[in-house]
C-alpha atoms as a PDB file:
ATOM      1  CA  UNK A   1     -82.253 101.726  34.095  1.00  0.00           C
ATOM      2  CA  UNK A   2     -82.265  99.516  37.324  1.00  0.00           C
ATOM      3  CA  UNK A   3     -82.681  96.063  36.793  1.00  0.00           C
ATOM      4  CA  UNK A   4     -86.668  95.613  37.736  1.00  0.00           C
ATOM      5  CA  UNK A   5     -87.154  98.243  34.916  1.00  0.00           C
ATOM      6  CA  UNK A   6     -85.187  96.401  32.370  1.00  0.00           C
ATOM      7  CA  UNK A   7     -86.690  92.837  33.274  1.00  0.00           C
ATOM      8  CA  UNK A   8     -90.306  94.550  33.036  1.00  0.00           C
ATOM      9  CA  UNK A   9     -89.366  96.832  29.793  1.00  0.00           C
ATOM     10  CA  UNK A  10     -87.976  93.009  28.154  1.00  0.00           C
ATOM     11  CA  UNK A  11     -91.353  91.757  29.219  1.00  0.00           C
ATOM     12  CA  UNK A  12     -92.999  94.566  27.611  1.00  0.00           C
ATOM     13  CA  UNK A  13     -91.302  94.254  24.157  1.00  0.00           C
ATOM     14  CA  UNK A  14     -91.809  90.291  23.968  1.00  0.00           C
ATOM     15  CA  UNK A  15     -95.766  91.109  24.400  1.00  0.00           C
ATOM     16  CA  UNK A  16     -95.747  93.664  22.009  1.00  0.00           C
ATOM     17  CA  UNK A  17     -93.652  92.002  19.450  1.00  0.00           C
ATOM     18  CA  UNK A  18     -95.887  89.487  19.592  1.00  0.00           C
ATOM     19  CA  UNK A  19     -99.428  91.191  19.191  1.00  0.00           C
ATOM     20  CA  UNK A  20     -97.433  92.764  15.859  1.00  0.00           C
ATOM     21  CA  UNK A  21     -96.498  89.389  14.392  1.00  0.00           C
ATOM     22  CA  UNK A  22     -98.194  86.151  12.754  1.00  0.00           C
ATOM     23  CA  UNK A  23     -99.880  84.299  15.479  1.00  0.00           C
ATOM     24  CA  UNK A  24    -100.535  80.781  15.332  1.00  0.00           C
ATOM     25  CA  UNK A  25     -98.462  77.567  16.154  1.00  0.00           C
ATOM     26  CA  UNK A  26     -95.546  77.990  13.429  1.00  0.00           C
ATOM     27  CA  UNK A  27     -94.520  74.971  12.241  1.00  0.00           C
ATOM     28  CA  UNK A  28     -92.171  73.393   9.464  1.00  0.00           C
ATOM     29  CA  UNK A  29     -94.075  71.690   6.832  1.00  0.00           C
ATOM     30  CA  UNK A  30     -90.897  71.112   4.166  1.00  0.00           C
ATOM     31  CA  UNK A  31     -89.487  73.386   1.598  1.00  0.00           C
ATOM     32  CA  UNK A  32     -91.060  76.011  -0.571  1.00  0.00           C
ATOM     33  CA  UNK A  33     -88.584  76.685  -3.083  1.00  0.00           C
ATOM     34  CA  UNK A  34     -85.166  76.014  -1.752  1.00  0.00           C
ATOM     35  CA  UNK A  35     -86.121  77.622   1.901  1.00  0.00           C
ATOM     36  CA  UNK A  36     -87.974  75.894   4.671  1.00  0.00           C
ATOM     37  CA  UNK A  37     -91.905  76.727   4.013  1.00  0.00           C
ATOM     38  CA  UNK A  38     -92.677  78.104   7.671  1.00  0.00           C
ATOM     39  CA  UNK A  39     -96.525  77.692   8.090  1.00  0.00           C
ATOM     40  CA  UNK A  40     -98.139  79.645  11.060  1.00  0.00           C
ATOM     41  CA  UNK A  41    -101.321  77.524  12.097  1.00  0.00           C
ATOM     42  CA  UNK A  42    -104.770  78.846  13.522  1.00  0.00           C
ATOM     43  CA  UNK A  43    -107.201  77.564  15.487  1.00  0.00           C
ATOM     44  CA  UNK A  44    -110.023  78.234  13.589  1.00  0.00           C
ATOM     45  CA  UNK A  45    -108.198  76.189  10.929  1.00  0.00           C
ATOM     46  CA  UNK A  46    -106.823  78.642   8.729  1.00  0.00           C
ATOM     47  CA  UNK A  47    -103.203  79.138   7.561  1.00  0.00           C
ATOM     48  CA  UNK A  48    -100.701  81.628   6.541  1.00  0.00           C
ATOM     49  CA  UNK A  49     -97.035  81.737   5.327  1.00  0.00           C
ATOM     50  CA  UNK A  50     -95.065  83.300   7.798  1.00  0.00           C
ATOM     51  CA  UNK A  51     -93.286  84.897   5.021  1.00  0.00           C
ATOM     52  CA  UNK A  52     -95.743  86.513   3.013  1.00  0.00           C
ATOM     53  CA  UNK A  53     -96.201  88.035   6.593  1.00  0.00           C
ATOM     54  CA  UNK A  54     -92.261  89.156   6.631  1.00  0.00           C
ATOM     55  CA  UNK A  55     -93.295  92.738   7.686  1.00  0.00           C
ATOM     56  CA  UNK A  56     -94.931  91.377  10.825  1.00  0.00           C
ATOM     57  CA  UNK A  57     -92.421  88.927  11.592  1.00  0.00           C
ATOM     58  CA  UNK A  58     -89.151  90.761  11.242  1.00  0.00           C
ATOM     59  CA  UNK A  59     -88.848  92.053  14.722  1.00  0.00           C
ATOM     60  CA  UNK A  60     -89.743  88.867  16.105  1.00  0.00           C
ATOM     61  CA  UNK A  61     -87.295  86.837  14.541  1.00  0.00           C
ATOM     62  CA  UNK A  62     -84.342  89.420  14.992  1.00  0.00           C
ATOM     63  CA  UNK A  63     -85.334  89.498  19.085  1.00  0.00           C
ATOM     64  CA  UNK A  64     -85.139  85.945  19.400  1.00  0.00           C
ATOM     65  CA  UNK A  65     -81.759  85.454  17.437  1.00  0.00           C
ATOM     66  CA  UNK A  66     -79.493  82.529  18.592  1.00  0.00           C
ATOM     67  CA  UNK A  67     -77.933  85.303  20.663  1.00  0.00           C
ATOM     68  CA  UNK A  68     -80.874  84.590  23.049  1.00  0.00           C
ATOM     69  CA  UNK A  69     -80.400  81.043  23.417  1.00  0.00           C
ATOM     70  CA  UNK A  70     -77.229  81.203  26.060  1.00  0.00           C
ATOM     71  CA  UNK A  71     -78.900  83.479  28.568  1.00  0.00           C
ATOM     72  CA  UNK A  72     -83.159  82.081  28.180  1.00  0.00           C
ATOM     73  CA  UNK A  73     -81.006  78.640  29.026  1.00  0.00           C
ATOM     74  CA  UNK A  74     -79.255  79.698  31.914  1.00  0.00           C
ATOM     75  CA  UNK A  75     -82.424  81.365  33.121  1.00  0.00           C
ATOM     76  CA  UNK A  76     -84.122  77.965  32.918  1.00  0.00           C
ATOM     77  CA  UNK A  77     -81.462  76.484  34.589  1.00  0.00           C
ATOM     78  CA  UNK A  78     -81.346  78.862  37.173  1.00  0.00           C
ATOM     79  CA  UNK A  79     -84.858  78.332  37.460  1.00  0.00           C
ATOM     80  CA  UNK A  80     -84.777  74.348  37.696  1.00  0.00           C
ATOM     81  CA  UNK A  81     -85.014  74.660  41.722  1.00  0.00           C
ATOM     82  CA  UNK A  82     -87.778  72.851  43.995  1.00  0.00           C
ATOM     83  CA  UNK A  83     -90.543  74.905  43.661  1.00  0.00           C
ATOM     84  CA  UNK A  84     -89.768  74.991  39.667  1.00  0.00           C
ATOM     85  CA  UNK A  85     -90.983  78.743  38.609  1.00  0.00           C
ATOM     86  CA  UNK A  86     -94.186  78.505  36.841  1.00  0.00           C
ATOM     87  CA  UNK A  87     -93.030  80.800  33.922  1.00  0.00           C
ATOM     88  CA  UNK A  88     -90.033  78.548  33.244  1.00  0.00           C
ATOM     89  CA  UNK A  89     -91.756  75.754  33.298  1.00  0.00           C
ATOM     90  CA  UNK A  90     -94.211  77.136  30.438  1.00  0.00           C
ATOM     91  CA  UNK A  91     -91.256  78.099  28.486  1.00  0.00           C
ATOM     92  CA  UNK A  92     -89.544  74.757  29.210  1.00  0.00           C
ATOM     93  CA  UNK A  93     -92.866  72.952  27.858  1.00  0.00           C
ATOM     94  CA  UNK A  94     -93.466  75.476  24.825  1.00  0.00           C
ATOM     95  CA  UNK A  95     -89.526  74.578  23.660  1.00  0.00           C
ATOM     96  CA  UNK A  96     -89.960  70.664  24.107  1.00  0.00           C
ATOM     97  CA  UNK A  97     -93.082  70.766  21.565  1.00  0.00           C
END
């Protein structure tokens, strides 16, 4: 696969990964149990438990392992050039909160 192909197929898979899973702004509200209670927020208001939705979610959490982390950091850095990238900088924005 040449490299346009695997940068668009990656795209691809994020998007649909994420049409599958709990939407909503996930946040940590404290423990449930012994396990942080992971609450996925909506804007109409509602709520649900990101793990009663563990079916949904499973892909999504697997794809963005820590294993990501090195290389979606060296693409922002790589990225951190006058004109700044418009996608980075959405990432960059979404990970500072």
């Amino acid at each position: 696969m040449d490299e346009v192909r695997l940068l668009l197929a990656a795209a691809e898979r994020l998007e649909e990964l994420a049409a599958r899973t709990t939407g909503g702004t996930w946040t940590v509200t404290g423990l449930l149990a012994s396990r942080p209670e992971l609450v996925a927020r909506f804007a109409d208001g509602g709520t649900e438990h990101v793990a009663e939705a563990r079916a949904r979610t499973a892909a999504w959490i697997a794809t963005l392992s820590p294993a990501l982390a090195a290389p979606l950091a060296g693409w922002l850095r790589s990225a951190a050039r006058e004109p700044a990238d418009p996608h980075a900088l959405a990432v960059a924005r979404l990970l500072a909160g």
